[in-house]
Protein backbone atom coordinates (compact mmCIF):
# COMPACT_ATOMS: atom_id res chain seq x y z
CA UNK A 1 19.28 200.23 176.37
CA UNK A 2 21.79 200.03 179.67
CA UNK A 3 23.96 202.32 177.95
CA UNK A 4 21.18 205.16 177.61
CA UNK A 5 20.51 204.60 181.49
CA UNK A 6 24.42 205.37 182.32
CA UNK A 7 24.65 208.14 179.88
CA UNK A 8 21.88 209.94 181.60
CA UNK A 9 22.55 208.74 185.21
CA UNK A 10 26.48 210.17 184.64
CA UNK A 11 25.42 213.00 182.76
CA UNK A 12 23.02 214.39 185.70
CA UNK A 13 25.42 213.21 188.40
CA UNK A 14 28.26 215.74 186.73
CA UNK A 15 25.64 218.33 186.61
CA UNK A 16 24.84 217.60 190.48
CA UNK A 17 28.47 217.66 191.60
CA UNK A 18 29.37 221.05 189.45
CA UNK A 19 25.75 222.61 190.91
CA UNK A 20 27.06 221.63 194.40
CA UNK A 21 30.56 222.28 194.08
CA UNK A 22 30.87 225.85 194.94
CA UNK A 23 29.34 225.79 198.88
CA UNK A 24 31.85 223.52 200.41
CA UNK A 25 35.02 225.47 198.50
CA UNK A 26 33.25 228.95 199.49
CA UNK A 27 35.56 229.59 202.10
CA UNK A 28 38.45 228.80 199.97
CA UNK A 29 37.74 231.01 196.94
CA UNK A 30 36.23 233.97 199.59
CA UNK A 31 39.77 233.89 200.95
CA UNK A 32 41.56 233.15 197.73
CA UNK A 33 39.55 236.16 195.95
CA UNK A 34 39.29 238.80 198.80
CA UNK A 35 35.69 238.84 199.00
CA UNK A 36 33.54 239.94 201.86
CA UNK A 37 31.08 237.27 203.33
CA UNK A 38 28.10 239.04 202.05
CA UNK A 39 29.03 238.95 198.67
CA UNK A 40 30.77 235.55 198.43
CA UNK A 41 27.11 233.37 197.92
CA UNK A 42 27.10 234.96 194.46
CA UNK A 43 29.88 232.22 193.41
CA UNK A 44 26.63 229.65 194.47
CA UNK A 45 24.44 231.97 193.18
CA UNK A 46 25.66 232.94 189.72
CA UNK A 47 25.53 229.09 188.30
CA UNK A 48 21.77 229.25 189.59
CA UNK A 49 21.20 232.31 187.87
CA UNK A 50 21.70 231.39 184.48
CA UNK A 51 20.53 228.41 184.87
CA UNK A 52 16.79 230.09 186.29
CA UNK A 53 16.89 232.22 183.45
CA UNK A 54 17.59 230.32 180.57
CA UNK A 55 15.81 227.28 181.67
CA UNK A 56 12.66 229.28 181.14
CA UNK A 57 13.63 229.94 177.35
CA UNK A 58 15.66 225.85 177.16
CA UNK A 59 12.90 223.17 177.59
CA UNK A 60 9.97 224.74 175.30
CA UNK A 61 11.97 226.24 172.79
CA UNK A 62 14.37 222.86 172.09
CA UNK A 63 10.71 221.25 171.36
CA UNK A 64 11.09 222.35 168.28
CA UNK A 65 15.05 221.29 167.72
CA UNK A 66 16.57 218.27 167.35
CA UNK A 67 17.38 216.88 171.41
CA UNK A 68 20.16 215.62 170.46
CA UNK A 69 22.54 218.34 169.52
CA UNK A 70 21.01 220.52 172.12
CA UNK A 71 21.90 218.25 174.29
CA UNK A 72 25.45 217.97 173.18
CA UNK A 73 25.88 221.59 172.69
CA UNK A 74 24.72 222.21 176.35
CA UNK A 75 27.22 219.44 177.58
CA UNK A 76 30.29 220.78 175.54
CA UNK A 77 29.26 223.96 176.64
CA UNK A 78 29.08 223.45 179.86
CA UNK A 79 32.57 221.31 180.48
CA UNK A 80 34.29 224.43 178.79
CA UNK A 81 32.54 226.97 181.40
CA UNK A 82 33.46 224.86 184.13
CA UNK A 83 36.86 224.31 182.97
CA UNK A 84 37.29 228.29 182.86
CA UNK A 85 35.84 228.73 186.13
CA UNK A 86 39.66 226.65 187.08
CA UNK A 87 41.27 229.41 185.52
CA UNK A 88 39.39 232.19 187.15
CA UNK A 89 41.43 235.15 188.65
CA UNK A 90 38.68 237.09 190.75
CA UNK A 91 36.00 237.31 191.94
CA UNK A 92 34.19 238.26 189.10
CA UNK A 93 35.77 235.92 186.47
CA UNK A 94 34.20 233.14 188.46
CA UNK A 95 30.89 234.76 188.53
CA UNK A 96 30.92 234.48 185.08
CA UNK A 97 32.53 231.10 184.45
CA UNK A 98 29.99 229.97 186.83
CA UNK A 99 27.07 231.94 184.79
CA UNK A 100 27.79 230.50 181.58
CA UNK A 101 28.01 227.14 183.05
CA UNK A 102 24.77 227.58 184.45
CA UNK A 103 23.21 228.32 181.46
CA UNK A 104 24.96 225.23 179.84
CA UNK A 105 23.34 223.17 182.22
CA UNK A 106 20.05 224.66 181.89
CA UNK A 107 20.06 223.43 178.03
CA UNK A 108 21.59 220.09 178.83
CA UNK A 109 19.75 218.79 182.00
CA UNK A 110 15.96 219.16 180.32
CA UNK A 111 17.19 217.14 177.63
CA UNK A 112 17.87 214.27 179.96
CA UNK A 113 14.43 214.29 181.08
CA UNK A 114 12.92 214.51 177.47
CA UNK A 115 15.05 211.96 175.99
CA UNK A 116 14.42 209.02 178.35
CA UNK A 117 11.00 208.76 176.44
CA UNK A 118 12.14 208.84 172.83
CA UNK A 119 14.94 206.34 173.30
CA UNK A 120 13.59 203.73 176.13
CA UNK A 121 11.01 201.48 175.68
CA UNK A 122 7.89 202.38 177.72
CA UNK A 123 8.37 199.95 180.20
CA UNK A 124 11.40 200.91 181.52
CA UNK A 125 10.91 204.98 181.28
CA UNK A 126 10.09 205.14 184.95
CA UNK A 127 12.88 203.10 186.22
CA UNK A 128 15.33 205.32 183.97
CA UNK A 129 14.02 208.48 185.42
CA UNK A 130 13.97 207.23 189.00
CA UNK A 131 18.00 206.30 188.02
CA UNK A 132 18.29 209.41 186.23
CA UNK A 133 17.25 211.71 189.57
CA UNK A 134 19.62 209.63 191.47
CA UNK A 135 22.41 210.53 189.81
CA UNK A 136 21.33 213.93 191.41
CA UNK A 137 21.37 212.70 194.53
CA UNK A 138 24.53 210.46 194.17
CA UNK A 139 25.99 213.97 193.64
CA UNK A 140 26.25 215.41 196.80
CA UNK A 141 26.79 211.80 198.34
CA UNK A 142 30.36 210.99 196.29
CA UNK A 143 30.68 213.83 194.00
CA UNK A 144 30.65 216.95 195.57
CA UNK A 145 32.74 215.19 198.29
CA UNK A 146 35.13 214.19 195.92
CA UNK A 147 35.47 217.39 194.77
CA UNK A 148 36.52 218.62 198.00
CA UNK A 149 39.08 216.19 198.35
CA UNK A 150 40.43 216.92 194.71
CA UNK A 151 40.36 220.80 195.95
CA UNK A 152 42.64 219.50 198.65
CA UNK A 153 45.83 219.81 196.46
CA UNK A 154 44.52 223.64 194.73
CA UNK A 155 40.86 224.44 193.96
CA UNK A 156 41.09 225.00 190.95
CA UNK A 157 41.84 220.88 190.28
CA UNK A 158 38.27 220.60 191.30
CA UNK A 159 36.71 222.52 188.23
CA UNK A 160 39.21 220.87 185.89
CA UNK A 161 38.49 217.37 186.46
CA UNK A 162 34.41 218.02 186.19
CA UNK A 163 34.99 220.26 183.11
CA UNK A 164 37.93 217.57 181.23
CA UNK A 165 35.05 214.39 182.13
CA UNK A 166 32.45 216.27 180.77
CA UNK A 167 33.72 216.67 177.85
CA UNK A 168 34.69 212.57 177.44
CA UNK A 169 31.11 212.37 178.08
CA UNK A 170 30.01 214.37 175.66
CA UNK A 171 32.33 212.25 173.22
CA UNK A 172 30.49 209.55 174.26
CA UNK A 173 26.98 210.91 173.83
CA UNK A 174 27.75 212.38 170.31
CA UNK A 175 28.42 208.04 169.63
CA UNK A 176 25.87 206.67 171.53
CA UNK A 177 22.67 208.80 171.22
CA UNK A 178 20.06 208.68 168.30
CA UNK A 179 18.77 212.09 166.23
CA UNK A 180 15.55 213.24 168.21
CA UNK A 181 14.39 215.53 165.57
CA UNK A 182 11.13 217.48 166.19
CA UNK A 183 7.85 216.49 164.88
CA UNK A 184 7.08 217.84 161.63
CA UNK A 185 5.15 221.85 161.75
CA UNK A 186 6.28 222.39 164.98
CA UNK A 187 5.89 226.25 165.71
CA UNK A 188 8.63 227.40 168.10
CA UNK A 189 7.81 230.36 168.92
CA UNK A 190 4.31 229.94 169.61
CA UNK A 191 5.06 227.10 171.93
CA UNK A 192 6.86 229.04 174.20
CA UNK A 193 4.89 231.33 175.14
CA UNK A 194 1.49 229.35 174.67
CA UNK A 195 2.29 226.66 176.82
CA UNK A 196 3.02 228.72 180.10
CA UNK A 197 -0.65 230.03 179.77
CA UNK A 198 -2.33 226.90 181.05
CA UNK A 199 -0.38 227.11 184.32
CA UNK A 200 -0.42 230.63 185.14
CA UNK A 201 -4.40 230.76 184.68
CA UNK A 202 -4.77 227.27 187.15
CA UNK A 203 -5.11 228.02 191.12
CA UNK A 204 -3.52 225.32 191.56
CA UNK A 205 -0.54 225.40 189.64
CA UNK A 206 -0.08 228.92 191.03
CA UNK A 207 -0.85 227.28 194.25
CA UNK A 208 1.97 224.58 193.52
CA UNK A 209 4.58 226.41 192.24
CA UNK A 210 4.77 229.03 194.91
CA UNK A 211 5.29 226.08 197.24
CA UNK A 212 8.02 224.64 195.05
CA UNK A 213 9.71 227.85 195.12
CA UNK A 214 9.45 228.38 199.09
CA UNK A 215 10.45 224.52 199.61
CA UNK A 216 13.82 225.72 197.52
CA UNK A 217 14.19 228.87 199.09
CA UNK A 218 14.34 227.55 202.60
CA UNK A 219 16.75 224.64 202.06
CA UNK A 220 19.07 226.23 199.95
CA UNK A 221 19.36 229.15 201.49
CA UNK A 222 20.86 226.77 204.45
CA UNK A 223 22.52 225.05 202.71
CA UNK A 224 24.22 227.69 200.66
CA UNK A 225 26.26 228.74 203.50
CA UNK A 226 26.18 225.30 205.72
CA UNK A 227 30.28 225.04 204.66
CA UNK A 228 31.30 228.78 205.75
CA UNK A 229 29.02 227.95 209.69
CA UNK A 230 30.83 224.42 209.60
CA UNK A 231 34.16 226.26 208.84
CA UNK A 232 33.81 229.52 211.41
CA UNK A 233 32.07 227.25 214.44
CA UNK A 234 34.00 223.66 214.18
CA UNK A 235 37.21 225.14 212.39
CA UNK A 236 36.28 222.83 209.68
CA UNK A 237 39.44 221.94 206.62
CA UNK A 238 38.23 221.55 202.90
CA UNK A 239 38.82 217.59 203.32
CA UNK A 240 36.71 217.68 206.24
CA UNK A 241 33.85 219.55 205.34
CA UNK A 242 34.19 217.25 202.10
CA UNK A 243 33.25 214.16 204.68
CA UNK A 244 30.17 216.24 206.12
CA UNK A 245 28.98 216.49 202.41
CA UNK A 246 29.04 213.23 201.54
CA UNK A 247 26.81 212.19 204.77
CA UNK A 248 24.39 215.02 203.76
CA UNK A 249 24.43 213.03 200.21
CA UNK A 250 23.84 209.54 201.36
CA UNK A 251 20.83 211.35 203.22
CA UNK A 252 19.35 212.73 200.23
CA UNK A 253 20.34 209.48 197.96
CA UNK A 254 19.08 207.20 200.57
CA UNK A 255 15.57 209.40 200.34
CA UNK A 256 14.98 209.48 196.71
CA UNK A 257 15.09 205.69 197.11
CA UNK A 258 12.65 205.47 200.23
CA UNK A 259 10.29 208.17 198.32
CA UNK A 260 8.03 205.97 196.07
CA UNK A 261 8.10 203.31 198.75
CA UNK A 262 6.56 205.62 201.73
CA UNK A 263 4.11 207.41 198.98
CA UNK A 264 2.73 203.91 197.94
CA UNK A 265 1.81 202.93 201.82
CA UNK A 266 1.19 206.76 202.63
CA UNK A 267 -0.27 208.71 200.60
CA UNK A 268 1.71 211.98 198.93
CA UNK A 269 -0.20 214.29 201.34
CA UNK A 270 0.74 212.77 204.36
CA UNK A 271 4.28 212.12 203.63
CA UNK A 272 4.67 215.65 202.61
CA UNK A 273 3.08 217.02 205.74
CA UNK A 274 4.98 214.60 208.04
CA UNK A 275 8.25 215.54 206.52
CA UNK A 276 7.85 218.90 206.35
CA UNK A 277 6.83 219.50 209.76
CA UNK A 278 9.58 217.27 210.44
CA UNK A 279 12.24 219.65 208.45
CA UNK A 280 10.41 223.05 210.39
CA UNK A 281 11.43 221.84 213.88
CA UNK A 282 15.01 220.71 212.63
CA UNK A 283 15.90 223.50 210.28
CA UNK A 284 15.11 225.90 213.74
CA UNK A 285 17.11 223.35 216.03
CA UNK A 286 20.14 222.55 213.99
CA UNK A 287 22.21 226.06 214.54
CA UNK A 288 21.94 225.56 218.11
CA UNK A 289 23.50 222.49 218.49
CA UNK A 290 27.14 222.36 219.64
CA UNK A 291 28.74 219.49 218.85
CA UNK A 292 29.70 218.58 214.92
CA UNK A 293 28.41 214.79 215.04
CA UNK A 294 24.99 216.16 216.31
CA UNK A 295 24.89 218.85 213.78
CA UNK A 296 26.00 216.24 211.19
CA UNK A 297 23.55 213.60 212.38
CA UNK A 298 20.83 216.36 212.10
CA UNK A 299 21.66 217.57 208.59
CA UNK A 300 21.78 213.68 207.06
CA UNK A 301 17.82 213.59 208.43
CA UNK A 302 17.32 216.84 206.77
CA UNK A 303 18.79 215.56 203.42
CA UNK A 304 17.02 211.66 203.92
CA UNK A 305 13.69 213.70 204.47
CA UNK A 306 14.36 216.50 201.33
CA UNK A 307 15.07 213.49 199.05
CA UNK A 308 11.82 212.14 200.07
CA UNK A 309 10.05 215.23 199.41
CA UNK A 310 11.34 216.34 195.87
CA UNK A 311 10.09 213.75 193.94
CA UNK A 312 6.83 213.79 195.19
CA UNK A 313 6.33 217.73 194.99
CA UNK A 314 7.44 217.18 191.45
CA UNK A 315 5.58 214.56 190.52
CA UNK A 316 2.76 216.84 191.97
CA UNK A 317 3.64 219.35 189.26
CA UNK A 318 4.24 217.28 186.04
CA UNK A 319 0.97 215.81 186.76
CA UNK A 320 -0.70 219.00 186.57
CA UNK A 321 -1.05 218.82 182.78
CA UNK A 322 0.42 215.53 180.88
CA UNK A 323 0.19 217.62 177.37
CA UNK A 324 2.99 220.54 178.71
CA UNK A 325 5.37 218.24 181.09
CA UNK A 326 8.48 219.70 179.13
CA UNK A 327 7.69 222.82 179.84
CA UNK A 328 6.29 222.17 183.45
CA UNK A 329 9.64 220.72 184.48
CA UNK A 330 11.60 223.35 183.21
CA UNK A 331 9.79 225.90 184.78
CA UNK A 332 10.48 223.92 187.68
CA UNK A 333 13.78 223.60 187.26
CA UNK A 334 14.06 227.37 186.49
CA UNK A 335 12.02 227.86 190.25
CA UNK A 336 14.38 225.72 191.95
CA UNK A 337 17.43 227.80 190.80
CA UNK A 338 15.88 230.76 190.90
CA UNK A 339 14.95 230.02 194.73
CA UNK A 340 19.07 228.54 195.09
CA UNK A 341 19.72 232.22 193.29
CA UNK A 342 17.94 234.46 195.90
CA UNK A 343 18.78 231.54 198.96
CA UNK A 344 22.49 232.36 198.21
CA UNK A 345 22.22 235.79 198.40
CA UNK A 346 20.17 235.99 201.31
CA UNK A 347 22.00 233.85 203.29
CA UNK A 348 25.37 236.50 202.76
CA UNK A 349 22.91 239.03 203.82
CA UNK A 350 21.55 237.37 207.02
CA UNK A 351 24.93 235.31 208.04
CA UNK A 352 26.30 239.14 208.20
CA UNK A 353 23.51 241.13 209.53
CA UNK A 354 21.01 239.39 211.32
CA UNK A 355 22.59 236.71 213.89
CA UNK A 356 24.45 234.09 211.76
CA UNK A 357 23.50 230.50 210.97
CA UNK A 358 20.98 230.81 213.45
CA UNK A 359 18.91 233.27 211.43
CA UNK A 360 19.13 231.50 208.50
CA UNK A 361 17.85 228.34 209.97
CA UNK A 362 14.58 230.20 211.74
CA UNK A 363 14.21 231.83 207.92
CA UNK A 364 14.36 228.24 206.30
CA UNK A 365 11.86 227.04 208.92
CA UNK A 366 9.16 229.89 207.99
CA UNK A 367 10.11 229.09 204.34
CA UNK A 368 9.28 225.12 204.97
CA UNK A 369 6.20 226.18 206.97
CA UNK A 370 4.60 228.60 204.08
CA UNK A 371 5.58 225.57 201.03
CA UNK A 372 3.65 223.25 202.96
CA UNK A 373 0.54 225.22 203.86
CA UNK A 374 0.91 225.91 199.90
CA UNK A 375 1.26 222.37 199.11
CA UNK A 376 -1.84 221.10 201.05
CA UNK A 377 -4.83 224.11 200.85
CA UNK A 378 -3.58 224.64 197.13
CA UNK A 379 -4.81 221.23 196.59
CA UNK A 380 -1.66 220.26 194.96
CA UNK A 381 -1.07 216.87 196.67
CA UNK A 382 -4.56 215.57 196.47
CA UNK A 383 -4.90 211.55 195.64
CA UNK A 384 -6.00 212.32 192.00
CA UNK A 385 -4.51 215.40 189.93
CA UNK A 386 -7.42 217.50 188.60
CA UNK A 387 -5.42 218.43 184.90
CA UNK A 388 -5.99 221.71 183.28
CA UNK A 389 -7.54 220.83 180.14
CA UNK A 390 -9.67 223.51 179.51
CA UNK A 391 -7.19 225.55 180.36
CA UNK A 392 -4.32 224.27 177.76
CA UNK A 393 -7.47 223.80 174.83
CA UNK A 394 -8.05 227.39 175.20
CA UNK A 395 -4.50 228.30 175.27
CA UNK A 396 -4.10 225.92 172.20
């Protein structure tokens, strides 16, 4: 069973560092493709935008396919988009490289999440999830990093390597994995639409959602242009920002690790509230600080205290209804981009416009206020999880 555990830790790491990729290279490709700065977060945004999209369509409607060659089709899929984006010769063309490997990804990394349950035995389904998100995190600690370094030489090596591994992982997934076919009368395309009702008719998933989506908003529409501020105020190389990654990814890595442990002695409300009051007061600091290892120093808190966060806000959400997780987590996944989407966009708009980094960081602070007022009156984070059940029998 160790080799399902890699194939899913390596598979979502790839999909990490290629998600990633694009904010510390920004600079780069805005120079290498003639772009204004306003424009330039659509190379962030465009992979997010698919990936929103399609993710909304990807988790319910693969219910009723066999996981296993959606899961390979999404993973050839998306080593061939990212490939391309290597190749790309504007602006444009990299848009949509980037699109199509979003929506690759957005049929590939739901897959991870359902299959963990059909092929591990029960006892060790937490422990591969918990391994399985940290190859998220593990991401921006060595692999977005390392894609700096790699850009060092051209950019374009960057997109090659993720694209060319992908695809030996997909070799390897096509040998390893088991058929997950679909139980037998499966209706697809009821379940797609039927199994959103239960959540849009709950306060409280309304309640939770919104939160998830201003939690997203706020940090990535800092961190969307953290590279081009790091670049313009610190004069910043590729290989350098590369090193200021990898501390914000041992921040986040080193969080997802610390999560269940400060839940168990804590309580999720508390640690929510704590670190998101925490994240307010440093997301407003941070762009007036004026030296790079304070900045740096402040952004590896930021990350430590976000990795603590996301797994309990989503553990809030998949335990609003156990009979619709699938679809709860890709509707969370489709919020998250969909919040990176509009973060990347408004972050051109603001850097521009309205005062810099500086702006951005007061908007990510009102963004992290609002999600946690959401997260605690919404009731989302209370001790036990009221479920919607007479909410999903209805929509049944």
């Amino acid at each position: 069973m160790r080799k399902y555990t890699v194939l899913f830790f390596l598979i979502m790491f790839l999909i990490g560092t290629d998600t990633f990729l694009v904010s510390p290279l920004l600079p780069t490709l805005q120079s290498e493709f003639g772009v204004s700065t306003g424009i330039a977060g659509w190379m962030v945004g465009a992979y997010t935008l698919g990936s929103a999209v399609f993710a909304l369509i990807a988790g319910p409607l693969s219910d009723g396919w066999n996981r296993r060659i959606v899961l390979l089709s999404g993973l050839v899929g998306f080593s061939i988009s990212t490939i391309l984006c290597g190749f790309a010769d504007s602006f444009w063309t990299m848009c949509l490289f980037r699109l199509l490997a979003g929506i690759s990804a957005a049929f590939t990394a739901p897959q991870v999440w359902a299959s963990i349950p059909a092929v591990m035995p029960v006892a060790s389904i937490p422990r591969t999830m918990g391994i399985a998100f940290a190859g998220l995190a593990a991401a921006q600690a060595l692999g977005v990093p390392i894609g700096s370094w790699l850009a060092i030489s051209h950019w374009s090596v960057s997109f090659w390597t993720i694209g060319i591994v992908s695809l030996l992982l997909a070799l390897a997934a096509f040998f390893l994995l088991p058929d997950m076919k679909p139980n037998a009368g499966t209706s697809v395309r009821s379940s797609i639409l039927r199994r959103y009702v239960p959540l849009i008719r709950s306060g409280k998933a309304r309640s939770g959602f919104l939160a998830y989506l201003l939690l997203h908003l706020g940090s990535g529409t800092a961190f969307a242009f953290v590279g081009k501020w790091m670049t313009d105020r610190f004069e910043l190389t590729i290989g350098q920002i590369g090193i200021v990654m990898m501390c914000l990814g041992l921040g986040s890595l080193l969080g997802s690790f610390l999560s269940s442990h400060a839940t168990r002695n804590l309580g999720n409300a508390n640690v929510v509230a704590a670190g998101m009051s925490l994240l307010v007061v440093l997301y407003a600091v941070m762009p007036q600080l004026t030296k790079l290892s304070f900045v740096t120093t402040v952004y590896f808190i930021i990350f430590m205290t976000l990795g603590v966060v996301f797994p309990i806000a989503m553990g809030a959400l998949t335990s609003l209804n156990a009979t619709i997780r699938g679809t709860i987590s890709s509707l969370a996944n489709s919020t998250m981009n969909g919040a990176n989407t509009l973060g990347a966009w408004l972050a051109g708009l603001i850097y521009v416009q309205f005062g810099g980094y500086a702006t951005i960081g007061l908007f990510s602070a009102i963004c992290l206020a609002l999600s946690l007022g959401m997260f605690l009156f919404g009731g989302v984070l209370g001790k036990r999880s009221t479920q919607i059940n007479q909410e999903s029998t209805s929509a049944s």
